[in-house]
PDB file of N, CA and C in Angstrom:
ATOM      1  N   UNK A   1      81.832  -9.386  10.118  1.00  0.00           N
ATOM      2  CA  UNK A   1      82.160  -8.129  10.767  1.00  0.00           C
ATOM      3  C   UNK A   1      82.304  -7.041   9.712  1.00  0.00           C
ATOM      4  N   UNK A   2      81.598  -5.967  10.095  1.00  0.00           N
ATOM      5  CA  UNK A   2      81.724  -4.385   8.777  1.00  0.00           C
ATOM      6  C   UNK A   2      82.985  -4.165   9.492  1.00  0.00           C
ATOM      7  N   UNK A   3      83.864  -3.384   8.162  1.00  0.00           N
ATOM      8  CA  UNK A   3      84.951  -3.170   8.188  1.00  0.00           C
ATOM      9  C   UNK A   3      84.721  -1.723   7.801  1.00  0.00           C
ATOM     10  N   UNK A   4      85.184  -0.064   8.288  1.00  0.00           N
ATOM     11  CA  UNK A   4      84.438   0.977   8.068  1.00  0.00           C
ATOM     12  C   UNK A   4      84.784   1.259   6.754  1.00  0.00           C
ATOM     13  N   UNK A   5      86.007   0.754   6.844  1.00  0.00           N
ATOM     14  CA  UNK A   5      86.791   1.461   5.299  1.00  0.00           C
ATOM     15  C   UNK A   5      85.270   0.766   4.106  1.00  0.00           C
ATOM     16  N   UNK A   6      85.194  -0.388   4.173  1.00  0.00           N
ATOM     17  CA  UNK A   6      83.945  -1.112   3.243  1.00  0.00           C
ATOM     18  C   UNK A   6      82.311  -0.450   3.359  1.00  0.00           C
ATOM     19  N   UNK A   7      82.571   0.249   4.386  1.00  0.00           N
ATOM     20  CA  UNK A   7      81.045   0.792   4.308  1.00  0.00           C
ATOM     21  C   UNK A   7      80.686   2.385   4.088  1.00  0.00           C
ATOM     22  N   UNK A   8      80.027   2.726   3.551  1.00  0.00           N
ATOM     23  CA  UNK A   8      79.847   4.141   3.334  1.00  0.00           C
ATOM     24  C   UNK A   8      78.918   5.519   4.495  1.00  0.00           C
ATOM     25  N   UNK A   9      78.655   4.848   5.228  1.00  0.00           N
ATOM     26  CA  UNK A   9      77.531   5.105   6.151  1.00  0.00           C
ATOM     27  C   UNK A   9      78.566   5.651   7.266  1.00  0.00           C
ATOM     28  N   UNK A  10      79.256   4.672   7.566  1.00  0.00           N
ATOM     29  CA  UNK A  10      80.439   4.499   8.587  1.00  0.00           C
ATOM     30  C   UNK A  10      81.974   5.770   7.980  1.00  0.00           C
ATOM     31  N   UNK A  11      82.235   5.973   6.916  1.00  0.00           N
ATOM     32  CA  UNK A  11      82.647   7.290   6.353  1.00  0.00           C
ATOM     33  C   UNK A  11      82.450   7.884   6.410  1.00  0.00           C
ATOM     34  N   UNK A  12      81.588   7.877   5.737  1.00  0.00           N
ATOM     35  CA  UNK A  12      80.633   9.811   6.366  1.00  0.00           C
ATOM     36  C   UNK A  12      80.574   9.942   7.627  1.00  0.00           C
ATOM     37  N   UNK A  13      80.058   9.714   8.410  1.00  0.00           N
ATOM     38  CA  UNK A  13      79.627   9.156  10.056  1.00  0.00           C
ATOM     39  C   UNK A  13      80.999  10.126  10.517  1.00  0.00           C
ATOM     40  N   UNK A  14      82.304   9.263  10.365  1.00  0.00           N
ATOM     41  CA  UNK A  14      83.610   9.675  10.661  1.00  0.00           C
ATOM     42  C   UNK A  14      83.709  10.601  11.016  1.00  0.00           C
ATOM     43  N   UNK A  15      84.096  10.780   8.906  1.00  0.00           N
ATOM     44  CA  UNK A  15      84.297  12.354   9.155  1.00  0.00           C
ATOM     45  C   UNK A  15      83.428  13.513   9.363  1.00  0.00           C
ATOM     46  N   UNK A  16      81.910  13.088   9.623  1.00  0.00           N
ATOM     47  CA  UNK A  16      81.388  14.338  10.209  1.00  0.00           C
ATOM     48  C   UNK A  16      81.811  14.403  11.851  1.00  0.00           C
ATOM     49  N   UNK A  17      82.392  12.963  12.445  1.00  0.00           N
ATOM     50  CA  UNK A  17      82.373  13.136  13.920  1.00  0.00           C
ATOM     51  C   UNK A  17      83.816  13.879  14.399  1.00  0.00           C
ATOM     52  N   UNK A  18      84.884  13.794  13.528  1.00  0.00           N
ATOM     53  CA  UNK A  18      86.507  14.453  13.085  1.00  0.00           C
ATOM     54  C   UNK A  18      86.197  16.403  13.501  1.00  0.00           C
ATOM     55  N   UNK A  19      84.960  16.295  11.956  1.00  0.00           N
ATOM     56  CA  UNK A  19      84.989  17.892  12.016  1.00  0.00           C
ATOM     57  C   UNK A  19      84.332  18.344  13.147  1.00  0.00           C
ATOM     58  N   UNK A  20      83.247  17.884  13.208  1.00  0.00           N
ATOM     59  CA  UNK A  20      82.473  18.775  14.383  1.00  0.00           C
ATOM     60  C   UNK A  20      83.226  18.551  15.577  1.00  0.00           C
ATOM     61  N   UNK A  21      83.825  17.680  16.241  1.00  0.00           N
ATOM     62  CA  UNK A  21      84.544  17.576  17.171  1.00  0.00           C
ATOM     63  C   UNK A  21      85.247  18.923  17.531  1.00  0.00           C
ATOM     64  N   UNK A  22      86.270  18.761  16.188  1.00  0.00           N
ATOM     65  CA  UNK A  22      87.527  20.346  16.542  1.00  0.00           C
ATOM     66  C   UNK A  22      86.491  21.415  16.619  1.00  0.00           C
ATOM     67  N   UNK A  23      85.235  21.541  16.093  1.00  0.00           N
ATOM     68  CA  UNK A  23      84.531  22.669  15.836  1.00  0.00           C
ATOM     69  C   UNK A  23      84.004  23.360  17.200  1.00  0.00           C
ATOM     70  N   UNK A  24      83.632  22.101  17.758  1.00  0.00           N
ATOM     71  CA  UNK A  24      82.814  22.397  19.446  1.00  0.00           C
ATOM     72  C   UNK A  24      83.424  22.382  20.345  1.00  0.00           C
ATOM     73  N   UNK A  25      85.109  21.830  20.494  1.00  0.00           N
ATOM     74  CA  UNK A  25      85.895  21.804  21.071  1.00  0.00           C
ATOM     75  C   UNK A  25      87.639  22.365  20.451  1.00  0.00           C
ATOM     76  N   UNK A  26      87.318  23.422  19.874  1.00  0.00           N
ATOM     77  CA  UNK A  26      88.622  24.094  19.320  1.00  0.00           C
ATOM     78  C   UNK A  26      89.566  24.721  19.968  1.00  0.00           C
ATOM     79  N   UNK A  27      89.054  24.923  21.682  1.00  0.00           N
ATOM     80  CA  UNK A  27      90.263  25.494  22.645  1.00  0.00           C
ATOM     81  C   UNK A  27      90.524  24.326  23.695  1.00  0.00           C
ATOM     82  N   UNK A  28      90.775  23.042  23.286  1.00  0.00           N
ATOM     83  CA  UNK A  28      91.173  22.258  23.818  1.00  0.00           C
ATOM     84  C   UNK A  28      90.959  20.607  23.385  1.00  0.00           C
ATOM     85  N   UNK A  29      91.645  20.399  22.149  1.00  0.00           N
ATOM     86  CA  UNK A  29      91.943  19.396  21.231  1.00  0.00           C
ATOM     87  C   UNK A  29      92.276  18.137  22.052  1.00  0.00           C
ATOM     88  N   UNK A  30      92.962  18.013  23.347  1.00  0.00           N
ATOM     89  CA  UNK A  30      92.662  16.608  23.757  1.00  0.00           C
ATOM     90  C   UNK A  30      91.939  16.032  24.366  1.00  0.00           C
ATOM     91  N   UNK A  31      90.346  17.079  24.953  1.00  0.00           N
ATOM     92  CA  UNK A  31      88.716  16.581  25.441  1.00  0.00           C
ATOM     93  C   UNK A  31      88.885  16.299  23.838  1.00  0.00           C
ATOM     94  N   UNK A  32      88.596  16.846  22.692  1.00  0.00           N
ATOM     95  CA  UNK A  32      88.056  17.245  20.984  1.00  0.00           C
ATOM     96  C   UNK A  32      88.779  15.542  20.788  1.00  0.00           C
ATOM     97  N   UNK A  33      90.022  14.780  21.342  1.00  0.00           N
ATOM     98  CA  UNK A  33      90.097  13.617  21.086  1.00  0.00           C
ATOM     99  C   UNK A  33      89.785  12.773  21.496  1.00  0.00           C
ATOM    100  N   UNK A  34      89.575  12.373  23.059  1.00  0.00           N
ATOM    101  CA  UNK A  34      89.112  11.812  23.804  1.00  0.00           C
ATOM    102  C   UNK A  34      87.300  11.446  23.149  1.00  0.00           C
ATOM    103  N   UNK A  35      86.568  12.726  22.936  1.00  0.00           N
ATOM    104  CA  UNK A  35      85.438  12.699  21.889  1.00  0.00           C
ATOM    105  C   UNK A  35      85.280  11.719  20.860  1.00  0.00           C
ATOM    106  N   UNK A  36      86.112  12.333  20.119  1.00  0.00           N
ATOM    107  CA  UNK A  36      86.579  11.598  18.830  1.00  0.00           C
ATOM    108  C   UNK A  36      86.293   9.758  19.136  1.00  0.00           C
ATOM    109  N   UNK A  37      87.320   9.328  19.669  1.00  0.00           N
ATOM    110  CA  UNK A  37      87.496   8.013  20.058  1.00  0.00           C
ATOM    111  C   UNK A  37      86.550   7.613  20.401  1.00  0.00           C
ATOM    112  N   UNK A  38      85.913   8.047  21.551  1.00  0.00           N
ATOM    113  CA  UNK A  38      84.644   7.414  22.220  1.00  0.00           C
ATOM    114  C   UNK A  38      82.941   7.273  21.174  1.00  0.00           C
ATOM    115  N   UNK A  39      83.169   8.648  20.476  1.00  0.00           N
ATOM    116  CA  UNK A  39      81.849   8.488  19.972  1.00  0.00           C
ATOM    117  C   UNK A  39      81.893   7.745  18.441  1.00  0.00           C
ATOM    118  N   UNK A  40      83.464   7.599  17.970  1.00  0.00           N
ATOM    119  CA  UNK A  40      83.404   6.558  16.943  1.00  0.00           C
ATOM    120  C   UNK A  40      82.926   5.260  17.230  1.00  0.00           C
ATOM    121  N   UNK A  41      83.350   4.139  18.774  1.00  0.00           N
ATOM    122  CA  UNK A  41      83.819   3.421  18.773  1.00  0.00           C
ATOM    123  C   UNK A  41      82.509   3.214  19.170  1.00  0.00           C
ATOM    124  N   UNK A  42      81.508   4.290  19.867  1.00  0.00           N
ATOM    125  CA  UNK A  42      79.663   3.561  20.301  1.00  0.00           C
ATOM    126  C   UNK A  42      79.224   3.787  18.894  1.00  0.00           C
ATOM    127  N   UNK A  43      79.714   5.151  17.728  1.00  0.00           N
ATOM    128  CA  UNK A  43      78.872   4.389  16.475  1.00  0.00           C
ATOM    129  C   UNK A  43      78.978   3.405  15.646  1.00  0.00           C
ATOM    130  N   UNK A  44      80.297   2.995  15.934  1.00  0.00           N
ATOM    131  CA  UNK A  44      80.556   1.627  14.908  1.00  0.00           C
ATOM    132  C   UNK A  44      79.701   0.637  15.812  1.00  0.00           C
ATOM    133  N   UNK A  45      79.618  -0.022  17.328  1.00  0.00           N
ATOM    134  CA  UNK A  45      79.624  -0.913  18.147  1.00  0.00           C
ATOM    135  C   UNK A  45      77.752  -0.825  17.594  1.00  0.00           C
ATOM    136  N   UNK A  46      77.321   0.497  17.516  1.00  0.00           N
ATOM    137  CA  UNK A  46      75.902   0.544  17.791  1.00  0.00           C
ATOM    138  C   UNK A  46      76.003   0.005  15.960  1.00  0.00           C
ATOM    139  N   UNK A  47      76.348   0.786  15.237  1.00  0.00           N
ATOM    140  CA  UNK A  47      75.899   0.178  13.633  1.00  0.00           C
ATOM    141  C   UNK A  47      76.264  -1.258  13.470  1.00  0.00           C
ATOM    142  N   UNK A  48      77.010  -1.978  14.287  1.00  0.00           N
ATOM    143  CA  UNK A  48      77.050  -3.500  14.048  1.00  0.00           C
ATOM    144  C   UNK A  48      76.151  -4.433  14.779  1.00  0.00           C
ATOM    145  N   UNK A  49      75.573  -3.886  15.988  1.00  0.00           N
ATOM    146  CA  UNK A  49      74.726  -4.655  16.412  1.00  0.00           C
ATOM    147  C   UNK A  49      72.977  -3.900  16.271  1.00  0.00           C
ATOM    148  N   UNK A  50      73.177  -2.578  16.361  1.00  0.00           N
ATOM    149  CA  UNK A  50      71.947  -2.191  16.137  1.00  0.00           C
ATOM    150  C   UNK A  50      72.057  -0.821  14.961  1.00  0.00           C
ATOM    151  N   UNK A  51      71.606  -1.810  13.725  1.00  0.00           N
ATOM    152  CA  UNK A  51      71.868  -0.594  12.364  1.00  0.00           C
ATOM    153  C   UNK A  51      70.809   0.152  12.303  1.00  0.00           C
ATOM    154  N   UNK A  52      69.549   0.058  12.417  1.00  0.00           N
ATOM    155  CA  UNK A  52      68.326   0.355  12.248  1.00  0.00           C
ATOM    156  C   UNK A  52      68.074   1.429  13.149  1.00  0.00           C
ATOM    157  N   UNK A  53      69.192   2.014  14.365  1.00  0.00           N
ATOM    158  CA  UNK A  53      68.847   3.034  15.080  1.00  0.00           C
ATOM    159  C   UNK A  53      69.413   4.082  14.364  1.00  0.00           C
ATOM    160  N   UNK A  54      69.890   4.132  13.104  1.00  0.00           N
ATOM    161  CA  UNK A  54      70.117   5.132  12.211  1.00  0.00           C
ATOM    162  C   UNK A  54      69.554   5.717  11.399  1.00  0.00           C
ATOM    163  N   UNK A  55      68.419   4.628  11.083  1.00  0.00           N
ATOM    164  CA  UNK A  55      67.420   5.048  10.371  1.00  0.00           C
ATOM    165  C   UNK A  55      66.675   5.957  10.223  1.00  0.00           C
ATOM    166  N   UNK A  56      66.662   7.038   9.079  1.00  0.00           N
ATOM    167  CA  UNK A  56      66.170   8.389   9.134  1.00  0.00           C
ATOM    168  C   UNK A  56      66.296   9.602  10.260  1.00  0.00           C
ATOM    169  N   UNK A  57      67.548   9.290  10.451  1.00  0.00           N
ATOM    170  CA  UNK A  57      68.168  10.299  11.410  1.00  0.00           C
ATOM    171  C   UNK A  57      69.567  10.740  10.682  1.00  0.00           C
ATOM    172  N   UNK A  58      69.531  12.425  11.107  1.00  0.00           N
ATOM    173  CA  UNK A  58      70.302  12.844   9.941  1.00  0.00           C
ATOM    174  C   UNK A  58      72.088  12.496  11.290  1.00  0.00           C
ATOM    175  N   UNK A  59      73.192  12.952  10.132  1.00  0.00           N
ATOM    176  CA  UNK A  59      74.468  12.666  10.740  1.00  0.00           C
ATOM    177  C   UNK A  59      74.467  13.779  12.147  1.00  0.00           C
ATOM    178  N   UNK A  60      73.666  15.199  12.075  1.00  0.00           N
ATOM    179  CA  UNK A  60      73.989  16.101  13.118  1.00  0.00           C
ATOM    180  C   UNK A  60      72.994  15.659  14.242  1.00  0.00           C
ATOM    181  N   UNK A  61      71.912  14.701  14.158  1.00  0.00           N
ATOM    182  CA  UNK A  61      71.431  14.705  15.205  1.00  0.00           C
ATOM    183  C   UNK A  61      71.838  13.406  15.711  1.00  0.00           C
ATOM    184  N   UNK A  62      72.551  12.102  15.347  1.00  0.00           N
ATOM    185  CA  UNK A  62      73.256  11.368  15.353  1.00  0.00           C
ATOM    186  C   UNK A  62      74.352  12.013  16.034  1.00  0.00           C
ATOM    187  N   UNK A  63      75.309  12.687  15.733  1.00  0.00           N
ATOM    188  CA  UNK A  63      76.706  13.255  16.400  1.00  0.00           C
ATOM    189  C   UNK A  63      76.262  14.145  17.444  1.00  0.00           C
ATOM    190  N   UNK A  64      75.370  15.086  17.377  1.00  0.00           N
ATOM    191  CA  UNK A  64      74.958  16.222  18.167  1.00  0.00           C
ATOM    192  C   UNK A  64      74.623  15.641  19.739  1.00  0.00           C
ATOM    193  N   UNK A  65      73.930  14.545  19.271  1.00  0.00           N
ATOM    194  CA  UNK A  65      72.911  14.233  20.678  1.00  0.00           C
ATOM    195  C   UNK A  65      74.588  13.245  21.280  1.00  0.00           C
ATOM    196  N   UNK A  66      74.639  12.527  20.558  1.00  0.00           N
ATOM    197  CA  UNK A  66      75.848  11.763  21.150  1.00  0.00           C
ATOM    198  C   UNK A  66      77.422  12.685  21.496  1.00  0.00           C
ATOM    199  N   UNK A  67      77.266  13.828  21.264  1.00  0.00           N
ATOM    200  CA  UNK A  67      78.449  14.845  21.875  1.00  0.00           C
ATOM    201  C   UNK A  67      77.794  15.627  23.007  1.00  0.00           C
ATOM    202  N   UNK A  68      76.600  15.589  22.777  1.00  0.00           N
ATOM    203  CA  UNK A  68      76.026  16.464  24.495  1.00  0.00           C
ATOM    204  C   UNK A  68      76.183  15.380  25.706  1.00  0.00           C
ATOM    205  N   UNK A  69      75.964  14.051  25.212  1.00  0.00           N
ATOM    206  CA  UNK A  69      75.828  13.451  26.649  1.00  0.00           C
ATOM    207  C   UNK A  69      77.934  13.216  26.956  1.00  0.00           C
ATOM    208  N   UNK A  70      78.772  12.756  25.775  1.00  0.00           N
ATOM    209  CA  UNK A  70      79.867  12.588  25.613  1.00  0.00           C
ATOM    210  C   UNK A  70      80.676  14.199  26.534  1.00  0.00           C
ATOM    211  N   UNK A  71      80.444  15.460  26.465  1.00  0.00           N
ATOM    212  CA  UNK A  71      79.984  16.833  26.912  1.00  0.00           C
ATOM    213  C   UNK A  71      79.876  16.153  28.226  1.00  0.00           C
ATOM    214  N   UNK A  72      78.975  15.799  28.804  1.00  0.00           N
ATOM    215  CA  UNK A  72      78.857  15.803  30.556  1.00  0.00           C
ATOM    216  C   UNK A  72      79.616  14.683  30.738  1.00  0.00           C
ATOM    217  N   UNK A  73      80.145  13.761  29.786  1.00  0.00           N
ATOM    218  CA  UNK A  73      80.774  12.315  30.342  1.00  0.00           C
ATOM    219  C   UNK A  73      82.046  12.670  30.606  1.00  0.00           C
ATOM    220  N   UNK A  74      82.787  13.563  30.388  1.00  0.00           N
ATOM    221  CA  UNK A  74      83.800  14.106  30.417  1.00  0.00           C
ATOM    222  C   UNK A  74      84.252  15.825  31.098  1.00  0.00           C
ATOM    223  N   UNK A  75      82.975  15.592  31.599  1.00  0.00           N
ATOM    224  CA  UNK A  75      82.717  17.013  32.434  1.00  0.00           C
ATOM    225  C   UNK A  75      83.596  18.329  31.722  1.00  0.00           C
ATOM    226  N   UNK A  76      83.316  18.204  30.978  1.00  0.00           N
ATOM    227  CA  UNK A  76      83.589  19.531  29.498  1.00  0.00           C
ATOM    228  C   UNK A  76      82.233  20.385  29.153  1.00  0.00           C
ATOM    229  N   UNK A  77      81.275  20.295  29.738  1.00  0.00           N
ATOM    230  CA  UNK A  77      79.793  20.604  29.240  1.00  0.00           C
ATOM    231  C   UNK A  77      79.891  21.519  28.411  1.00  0.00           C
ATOM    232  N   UNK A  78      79.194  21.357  27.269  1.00  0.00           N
ATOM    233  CA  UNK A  78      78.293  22.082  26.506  1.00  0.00           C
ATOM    234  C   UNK A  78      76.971  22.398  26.442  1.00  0.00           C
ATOM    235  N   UNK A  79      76.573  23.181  26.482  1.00  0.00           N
ATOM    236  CA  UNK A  79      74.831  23.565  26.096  1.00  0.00           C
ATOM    237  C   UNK A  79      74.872  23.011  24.844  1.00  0.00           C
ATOM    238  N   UNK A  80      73.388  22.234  24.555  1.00  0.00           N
ATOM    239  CA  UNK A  80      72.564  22.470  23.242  1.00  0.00           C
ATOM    240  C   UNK A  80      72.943  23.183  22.426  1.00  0.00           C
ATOM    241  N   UNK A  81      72.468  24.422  22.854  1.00  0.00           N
ATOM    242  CA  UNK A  81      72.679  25.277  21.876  1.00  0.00           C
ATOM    243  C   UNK A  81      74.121  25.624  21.136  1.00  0.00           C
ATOM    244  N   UNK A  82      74.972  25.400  22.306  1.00  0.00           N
ATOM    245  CA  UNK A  82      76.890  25.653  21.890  1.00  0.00           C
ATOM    246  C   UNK A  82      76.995  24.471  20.438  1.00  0.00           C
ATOM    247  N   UNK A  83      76.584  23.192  21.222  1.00  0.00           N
ATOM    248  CA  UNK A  83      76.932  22.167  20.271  1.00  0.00           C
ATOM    249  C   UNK A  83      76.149  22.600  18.666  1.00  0.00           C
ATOM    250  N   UNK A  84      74.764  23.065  19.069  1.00  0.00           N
ATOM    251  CA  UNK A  84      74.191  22.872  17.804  1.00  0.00           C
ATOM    252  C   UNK A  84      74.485  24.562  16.848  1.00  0.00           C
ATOM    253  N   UNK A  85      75.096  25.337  17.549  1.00  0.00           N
ATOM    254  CA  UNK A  85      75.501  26.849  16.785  1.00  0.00           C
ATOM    255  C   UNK A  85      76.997  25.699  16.103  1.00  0.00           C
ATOM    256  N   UNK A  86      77.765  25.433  16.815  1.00  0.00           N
ATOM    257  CA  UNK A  86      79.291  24.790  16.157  1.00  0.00           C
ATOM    258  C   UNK A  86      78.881  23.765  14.937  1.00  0.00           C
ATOM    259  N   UNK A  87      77.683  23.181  15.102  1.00  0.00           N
ATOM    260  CA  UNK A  87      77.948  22.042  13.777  1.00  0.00           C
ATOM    261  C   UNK A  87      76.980  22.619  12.763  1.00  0.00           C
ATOM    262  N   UNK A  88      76.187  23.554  13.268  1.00  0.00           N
ATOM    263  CA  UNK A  88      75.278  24.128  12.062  1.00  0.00           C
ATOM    264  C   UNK A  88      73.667  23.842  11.947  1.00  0.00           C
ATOM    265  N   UNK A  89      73.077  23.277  13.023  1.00  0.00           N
ATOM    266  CA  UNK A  89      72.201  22.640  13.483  1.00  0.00           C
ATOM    267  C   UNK A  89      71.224  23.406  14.758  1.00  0.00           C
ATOM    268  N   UNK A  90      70.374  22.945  14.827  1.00  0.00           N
ATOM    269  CA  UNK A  90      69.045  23.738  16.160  1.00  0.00           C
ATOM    270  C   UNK A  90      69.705  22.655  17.337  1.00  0.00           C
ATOM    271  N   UNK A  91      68.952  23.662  18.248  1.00  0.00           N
ATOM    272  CA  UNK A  91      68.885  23.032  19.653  1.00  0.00           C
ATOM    273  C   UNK A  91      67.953  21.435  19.394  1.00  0.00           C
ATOM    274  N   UNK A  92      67.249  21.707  18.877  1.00  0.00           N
ATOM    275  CA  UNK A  92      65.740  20.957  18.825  1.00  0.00           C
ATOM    276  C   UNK A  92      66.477  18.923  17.989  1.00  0.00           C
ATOM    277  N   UNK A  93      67.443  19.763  17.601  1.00  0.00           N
ATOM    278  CA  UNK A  93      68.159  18.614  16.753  1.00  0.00           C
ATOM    279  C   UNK A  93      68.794  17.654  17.282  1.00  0.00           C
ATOM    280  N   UNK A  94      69.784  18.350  18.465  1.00  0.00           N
ATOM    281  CA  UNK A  94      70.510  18.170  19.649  1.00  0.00           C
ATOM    282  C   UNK A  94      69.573  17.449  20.218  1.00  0.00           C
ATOM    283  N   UNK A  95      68.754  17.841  21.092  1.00  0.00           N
ATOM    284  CA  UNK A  95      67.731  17.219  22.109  1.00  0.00           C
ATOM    285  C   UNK A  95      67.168  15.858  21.437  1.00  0.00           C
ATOM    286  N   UNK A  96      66.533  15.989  20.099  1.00  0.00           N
ATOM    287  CA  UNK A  96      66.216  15.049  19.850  1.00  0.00           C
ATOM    288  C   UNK A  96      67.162  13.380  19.530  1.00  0.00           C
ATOM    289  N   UNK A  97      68.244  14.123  18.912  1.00  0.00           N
ATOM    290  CA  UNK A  97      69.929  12.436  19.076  1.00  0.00           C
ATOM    291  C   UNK A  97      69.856  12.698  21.019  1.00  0.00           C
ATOM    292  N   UNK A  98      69.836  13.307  21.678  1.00  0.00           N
ATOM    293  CA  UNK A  98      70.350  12.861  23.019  1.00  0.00           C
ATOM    294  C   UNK A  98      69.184  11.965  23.358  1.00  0.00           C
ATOM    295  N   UNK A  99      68.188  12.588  23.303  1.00  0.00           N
ATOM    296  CA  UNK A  99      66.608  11.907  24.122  1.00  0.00           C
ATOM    297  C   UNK A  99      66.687  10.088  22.877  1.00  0.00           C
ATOM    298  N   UNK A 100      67.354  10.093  21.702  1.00  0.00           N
ATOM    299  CA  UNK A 100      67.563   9.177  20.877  1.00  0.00           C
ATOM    300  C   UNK A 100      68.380   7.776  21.326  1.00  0.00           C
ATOM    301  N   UNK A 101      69.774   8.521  22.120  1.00  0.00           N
ATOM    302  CA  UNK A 101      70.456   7.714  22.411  1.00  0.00           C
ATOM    303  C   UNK A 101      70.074   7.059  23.864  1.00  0.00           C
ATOM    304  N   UNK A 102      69.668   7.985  24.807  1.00  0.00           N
ATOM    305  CA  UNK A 102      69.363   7.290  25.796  1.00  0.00           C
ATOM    306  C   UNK A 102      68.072   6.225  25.919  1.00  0.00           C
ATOM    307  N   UNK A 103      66.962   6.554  25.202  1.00  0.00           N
ATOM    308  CA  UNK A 103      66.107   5.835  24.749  1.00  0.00           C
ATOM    309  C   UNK A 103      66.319   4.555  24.370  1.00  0.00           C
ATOM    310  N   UNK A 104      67.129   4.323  23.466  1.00  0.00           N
ATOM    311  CA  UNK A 104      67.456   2.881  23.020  1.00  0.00           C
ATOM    312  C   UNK A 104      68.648   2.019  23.794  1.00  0.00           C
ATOM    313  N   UNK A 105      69.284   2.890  24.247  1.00  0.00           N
ATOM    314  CA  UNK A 105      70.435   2.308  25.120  1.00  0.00           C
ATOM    315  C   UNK A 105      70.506   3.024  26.108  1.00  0.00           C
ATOM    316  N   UNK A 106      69.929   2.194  27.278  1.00  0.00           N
ATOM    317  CA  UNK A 106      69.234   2.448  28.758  1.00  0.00           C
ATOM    318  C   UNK A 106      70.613   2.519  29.618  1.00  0.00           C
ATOM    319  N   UNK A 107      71.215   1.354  29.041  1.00  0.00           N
ATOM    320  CA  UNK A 107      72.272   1.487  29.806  1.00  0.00           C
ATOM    321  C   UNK A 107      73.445   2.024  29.267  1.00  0.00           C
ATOM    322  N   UNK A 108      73.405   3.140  28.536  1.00  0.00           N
ATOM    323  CA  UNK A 108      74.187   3.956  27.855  1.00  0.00           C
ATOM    324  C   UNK A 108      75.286   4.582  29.094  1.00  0.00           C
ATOM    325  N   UNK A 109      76.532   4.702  28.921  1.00  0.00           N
ATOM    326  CA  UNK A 109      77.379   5.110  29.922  1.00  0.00           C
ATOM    327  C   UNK A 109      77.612   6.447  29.705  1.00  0.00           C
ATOM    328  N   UNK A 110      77.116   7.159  29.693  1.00  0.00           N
ATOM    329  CA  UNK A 110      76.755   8.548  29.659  1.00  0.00           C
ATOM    330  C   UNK A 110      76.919   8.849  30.722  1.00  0.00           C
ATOM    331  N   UNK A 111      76.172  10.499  30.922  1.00  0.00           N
ATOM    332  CA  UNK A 111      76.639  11.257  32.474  1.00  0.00           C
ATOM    333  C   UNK A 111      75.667  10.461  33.400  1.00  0.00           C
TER     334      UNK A 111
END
């Protein structure tokens, strides 16, 4: 079993999912935690059984796409574009981690 503290991938990962969180959700910090929790716990679950869906995908379209669908799972919506102006990133970046995540995990519990 990876342990995150032992892996470096899983650090970074974190704390980019920490910051951008408060960033896209700064007028209301307990959706910004609820976030937090959920989209750590599908990237650790997904990097232990499926590592290779990380592969050459940067951390914002990784977090981005997985906070838009996390966004309707929690009926907080964000646009694309909201998410991807807050972390520093295109729409195009966004679309591509969402169309990413649902793709490989069909049965993703999303909206």
């Amino acid at each position: 079993m990876i342990k995150p503290k032992e892996n470096v991938f899983l650090n970074r990962i974190s704390g980019e999912v920490l910051a951008f969180a408060f960033k896209v959700w700064e007028s209301d910090l307990s959706i910004a935690n609820k976030i937090v929790l959920e989209a750590l716990e599908i990237i650790y679950k997904t990097y232990v059984t499926k590592p290779i869906f990380y592969a050459g995908k940067s951390d914002k379209r990784i977090v981005g796409g997985l906070f838009y669908i996390l966004s309707l799972k929690y009926k907080c919506s964000k646009t694309q574009s909201e998410i991807a102006r807050k972390i520093g990133t295109t729409e195009i970046t966004i679309r591509k981690g969402y169309r990413s995540w649902l793709k490989h995990f069909l049965n993703f519990s999303g909206p």
